[in-house]
Protein backbone atom coordinates (compact mmCIF):
# COMPACT_ATOMS: atom_id res chain seq x y z
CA UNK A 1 0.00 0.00 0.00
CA UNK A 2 1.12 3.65 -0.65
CA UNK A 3 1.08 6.49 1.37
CA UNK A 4 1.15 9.00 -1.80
CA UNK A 5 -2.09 10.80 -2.86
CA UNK A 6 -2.90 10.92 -6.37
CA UNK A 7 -5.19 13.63 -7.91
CA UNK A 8 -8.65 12.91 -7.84
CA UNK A 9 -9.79 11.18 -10.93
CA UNK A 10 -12.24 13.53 -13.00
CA UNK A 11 -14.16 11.61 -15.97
CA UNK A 12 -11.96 12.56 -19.60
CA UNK A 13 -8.84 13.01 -17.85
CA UNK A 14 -6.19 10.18 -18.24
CA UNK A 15 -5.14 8.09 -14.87
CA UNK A 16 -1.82 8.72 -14.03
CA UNK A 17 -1.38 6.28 -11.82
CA UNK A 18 1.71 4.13 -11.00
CA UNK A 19 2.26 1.39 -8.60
CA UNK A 20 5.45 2.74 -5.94
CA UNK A 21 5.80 0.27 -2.95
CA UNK A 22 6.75 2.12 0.23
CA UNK A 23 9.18 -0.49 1.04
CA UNK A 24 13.09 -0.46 0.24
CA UNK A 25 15.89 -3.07 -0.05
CA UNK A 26 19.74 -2.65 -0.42
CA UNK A 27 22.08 -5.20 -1.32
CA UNK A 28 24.87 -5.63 1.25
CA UNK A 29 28.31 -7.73 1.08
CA UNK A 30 27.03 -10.94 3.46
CA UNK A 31 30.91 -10.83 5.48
CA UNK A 32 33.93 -9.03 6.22
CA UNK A 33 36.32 -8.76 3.26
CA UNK A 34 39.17 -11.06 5.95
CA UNK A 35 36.08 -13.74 7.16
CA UNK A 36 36.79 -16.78 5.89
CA UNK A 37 33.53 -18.19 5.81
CA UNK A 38 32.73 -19.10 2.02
CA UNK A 39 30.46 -16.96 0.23
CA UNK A 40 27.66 -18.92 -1.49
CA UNK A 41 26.53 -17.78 -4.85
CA UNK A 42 22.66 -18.25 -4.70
CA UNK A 43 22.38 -16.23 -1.41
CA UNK A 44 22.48 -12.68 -1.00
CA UNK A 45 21.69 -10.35 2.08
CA UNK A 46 19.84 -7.15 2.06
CA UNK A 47 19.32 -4.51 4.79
CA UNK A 48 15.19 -3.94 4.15
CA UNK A 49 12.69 -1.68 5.91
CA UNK A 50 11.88 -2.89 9.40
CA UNK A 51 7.97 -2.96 8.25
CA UNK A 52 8.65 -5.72 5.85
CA UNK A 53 8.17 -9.30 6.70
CA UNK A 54 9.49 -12.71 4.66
CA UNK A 55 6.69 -12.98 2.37
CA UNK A 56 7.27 -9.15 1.45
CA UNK A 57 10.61 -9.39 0.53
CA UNK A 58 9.82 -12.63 -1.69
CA UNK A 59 6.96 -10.44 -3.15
CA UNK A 60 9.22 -7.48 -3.66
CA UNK A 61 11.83 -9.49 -5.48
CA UNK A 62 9.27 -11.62 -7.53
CA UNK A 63 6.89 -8.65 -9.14
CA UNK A 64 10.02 -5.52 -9.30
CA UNK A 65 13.08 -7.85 -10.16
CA UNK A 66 11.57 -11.24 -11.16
CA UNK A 67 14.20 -13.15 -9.90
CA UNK A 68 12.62 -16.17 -7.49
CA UNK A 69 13.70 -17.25 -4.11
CA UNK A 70 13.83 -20.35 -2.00
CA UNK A 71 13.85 -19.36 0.90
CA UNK A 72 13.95 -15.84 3.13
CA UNK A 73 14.70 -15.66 6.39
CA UNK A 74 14.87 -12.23 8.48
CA UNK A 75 16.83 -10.83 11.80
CA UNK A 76 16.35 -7.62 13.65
CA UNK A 77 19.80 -6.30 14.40
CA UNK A 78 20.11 -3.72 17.17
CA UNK A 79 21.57 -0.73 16.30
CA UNK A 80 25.06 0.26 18.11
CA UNK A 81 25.58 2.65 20.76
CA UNK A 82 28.40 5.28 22.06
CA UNK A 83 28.79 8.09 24.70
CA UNK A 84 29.15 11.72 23.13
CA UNK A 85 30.19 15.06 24.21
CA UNK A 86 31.80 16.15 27.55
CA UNK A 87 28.57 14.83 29.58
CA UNK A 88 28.96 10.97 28.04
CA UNK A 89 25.63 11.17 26.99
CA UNK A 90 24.66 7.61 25.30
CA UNK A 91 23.22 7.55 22.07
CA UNK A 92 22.15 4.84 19.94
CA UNK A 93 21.68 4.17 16.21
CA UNK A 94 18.49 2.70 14.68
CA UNK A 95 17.92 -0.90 14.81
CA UNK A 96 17.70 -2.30 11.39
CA UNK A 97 16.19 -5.52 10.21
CA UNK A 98 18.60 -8.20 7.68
CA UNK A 99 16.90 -10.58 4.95
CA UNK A 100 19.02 -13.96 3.84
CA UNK A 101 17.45 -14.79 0.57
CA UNK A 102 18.34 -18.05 -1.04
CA UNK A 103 17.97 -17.97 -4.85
CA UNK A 104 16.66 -20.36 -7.42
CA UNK A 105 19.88 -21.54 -9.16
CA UNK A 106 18.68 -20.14 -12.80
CA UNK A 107 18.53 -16.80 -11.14
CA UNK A 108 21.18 -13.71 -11.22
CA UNK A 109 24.01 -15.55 -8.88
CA UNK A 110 26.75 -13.09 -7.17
CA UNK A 111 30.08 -14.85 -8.45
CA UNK A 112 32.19 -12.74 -6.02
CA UNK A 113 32.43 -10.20 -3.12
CA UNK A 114 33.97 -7.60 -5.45
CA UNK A 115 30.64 -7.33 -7.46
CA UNK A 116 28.75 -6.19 -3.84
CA UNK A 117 31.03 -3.18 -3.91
């Protein structure tokens, strides 16, 4: 659903109206550059809005990118704090919310960390 208003449809005047999801995604590289952990090339990781659930971001990639998935699997991060300024007041940064998505093997595959630059 979107939060934008349109203008209100009058009879003889074309629809202008276009489908933008309020949700966003961004591609992130899944480790460190120095982790050793293999990198698997049908799974990617994506830092998505906290409002979007499993079945979202498998909708999301299906009807913008249609690329299909296997499986999705999500994880609220919380975000990391410090002390500021003479009084060592705390402050902390906003939690943020990671989606592991499996692909299907015919889809786009990530052959490397240097292409998640």
């Amino acid at each position: 659903m979107s939060t934008r208003w349109y203008p209100l449809f009058q009879p003889g005047n074309p629809q202008l109206r276009v489908f933008l999801p309020n949700f966003w995604m961004k591609l992130i590289r899944p480790y460190a550059e120095d982790d050793p952990r293999p990198i698997f090339p049908n799974r990617v990781h994506f830092i998505v809005s906290m409002e979007m659930t499993r079945h979202d971001v498998k909708n999301y990639l299906k009807k913008i990118y249609n690329v299909d998935t296997i499986a999705v699997r999500t994880e609220i991060r919380m975000g990391k704090t410090k002390e500021v300024g003479k009084e060592r007041m705390v402050t902390k940064e906003d939690d943020y919310k990671i989606a592991y998505v499996t692909l299907v093997s015919s889809s786009y595959k990530v052959s490397s960390a240097d292409e998640l630059i």
